[in-house]
C-alpha atoms as a PDB file:
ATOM      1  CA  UNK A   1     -59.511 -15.004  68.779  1.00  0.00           C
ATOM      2  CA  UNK A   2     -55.539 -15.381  69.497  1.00  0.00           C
ATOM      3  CA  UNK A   3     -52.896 -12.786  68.465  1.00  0.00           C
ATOM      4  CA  UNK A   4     -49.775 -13.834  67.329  1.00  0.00           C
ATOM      5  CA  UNK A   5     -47.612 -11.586  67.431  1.00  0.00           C
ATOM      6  CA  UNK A   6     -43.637 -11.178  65.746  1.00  0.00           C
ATOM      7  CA  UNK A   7     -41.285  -8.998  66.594  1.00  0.00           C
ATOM      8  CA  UNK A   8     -38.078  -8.401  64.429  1.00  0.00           C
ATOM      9  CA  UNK A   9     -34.740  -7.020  65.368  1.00  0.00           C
ATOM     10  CA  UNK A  10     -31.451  -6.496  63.437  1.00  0.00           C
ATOM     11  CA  UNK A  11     -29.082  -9.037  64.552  1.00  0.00           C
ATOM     12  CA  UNK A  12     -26.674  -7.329  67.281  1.00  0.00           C
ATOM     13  CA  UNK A  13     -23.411  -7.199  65.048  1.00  0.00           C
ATOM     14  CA  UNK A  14     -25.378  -5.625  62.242  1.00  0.00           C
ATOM     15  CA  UNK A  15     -25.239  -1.929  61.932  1.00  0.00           C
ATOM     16  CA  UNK A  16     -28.385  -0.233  62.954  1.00  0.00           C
ATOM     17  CA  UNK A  17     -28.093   3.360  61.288  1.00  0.00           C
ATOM     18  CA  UNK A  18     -32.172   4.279  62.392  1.00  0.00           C
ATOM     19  CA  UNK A  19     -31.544   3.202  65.668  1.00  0.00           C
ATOM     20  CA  UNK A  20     -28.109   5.010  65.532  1.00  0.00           C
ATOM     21  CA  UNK A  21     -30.188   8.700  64.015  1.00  0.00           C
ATOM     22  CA  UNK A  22     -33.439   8.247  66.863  1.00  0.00           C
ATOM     23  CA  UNK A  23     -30.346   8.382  69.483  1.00  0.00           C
ATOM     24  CA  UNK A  24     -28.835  11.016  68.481  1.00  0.00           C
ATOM     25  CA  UNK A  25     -32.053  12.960  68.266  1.00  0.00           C
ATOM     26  CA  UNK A  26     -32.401  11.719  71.836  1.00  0.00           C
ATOM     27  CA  UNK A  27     -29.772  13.876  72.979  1.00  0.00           C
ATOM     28  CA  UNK A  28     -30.266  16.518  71.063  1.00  0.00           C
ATOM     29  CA  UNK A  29     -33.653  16.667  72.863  1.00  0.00           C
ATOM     30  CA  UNK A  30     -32.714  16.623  76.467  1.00  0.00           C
ATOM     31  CA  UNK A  31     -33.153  12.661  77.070  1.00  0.00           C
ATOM     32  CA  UNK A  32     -29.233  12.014  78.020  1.00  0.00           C
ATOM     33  CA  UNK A  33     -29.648   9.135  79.622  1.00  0.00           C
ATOM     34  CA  UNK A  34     -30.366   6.705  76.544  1.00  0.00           C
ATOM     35  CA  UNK A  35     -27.577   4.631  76.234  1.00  0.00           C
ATOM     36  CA  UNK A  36     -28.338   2.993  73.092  1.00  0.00           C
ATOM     37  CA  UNK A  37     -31.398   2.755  70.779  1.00  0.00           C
ATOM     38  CA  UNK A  38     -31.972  -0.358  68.015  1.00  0.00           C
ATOM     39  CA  UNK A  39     -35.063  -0.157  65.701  1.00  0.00           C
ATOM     40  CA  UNK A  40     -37.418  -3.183  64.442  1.00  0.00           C
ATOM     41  CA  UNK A  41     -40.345  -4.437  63.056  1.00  0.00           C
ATOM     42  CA  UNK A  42     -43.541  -5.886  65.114  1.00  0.00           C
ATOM     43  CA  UNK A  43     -46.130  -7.888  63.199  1.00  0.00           C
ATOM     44  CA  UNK A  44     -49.231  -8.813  64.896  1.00  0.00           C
ATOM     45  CA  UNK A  45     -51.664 -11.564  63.307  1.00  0.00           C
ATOM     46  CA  UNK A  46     -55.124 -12.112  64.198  1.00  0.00           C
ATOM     47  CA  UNK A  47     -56.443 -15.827  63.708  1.00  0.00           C
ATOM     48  CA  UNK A  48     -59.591 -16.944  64.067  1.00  0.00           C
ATOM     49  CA  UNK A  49     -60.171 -18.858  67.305  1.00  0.00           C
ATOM     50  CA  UNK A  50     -57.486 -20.314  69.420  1.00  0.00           C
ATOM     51  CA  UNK A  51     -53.693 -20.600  68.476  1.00  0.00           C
ATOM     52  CA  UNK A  52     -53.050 -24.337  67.826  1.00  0.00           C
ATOM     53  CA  UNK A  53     -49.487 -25.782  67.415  1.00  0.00           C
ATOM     54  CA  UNK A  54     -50.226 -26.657  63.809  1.00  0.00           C
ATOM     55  CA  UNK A  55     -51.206 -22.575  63.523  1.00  0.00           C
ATOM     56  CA  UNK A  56     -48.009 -21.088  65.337  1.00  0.00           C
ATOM     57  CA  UNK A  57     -45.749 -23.751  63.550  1.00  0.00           C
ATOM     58  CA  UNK A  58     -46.939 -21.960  60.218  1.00  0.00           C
ATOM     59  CA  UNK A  59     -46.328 -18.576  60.975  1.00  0.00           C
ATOM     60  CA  UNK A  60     -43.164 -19.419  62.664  1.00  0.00           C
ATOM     61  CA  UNK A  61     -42.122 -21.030  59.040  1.00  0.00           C
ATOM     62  CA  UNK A  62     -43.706 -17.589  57.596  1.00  0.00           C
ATOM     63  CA  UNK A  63     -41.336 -15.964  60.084  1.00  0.00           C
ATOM     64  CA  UNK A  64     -38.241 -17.727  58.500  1.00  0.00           C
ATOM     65  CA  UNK A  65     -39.261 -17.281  55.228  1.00  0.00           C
ATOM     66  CA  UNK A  66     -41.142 -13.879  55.104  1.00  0.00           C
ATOM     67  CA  UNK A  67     -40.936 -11.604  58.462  1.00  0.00           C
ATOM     68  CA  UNK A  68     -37.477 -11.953  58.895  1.00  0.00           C
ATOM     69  CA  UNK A  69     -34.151 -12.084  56.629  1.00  0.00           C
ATOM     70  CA  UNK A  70     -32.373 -15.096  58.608  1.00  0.00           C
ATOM     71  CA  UNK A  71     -28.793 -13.764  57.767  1.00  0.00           C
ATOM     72  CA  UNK A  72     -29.574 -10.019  59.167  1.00  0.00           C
ATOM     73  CA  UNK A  73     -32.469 -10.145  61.527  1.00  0.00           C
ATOM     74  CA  UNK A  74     -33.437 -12.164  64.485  1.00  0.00           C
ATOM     75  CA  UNK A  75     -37.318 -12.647  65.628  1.00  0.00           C
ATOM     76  CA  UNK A  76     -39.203 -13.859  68.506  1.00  0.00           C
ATOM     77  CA  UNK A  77     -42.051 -14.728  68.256  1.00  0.00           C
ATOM     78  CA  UNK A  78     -45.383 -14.961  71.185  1.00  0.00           C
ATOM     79  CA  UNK A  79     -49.356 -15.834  71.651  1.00  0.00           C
ATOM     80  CA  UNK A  80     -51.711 -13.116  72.870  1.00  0.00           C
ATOM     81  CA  UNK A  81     -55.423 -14.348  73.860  1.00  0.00           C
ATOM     82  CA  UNK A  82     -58.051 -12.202  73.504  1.00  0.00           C
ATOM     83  CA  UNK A  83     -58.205 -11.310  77.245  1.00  0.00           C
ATOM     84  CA  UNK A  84     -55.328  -9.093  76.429  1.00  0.00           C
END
């Protein structure tokens, strides 16, 4: 079995306001040295066997279509094997 796995960030010029309220309650708990915090999504999908091309090419296009809003959000997107 293969993982693929998508993770999902705001795009950098879009306003983050959870990441914005998890650092301020970093600092209001002690951890000062946090510089900056930004918040996502991570969506991990089993398949059955190995990844093939054909496989990651369709949940890329899910990505674009589904994951991710294109015009706010950026993704990247990675194969796990089972070993991990």
């Amino acid at each position: 079995m293969a993982r693929v796995v998508v993770d999902v960030m705001l795009k950098p010029e879009i306003l983050d306001p959870q990441g914005k309220a998890v650092h301020g309650a970093f600092g209001r708990l002690g951890f000062s040295r946090v510089a900056d915090v930004r918040q996502g999504k991570r969506f991990e999908i089993t398949l059955d066997g190995e990844a093939t091309e054909e496989q990651v090419a369709e949940i890329r296009k899910a990505a674009d279509t589904l994951l991710a809003n294109p015009v706010i959000e950026d993704y990247t997107l990675h194969v796990e094997s089972d070993e991990q």
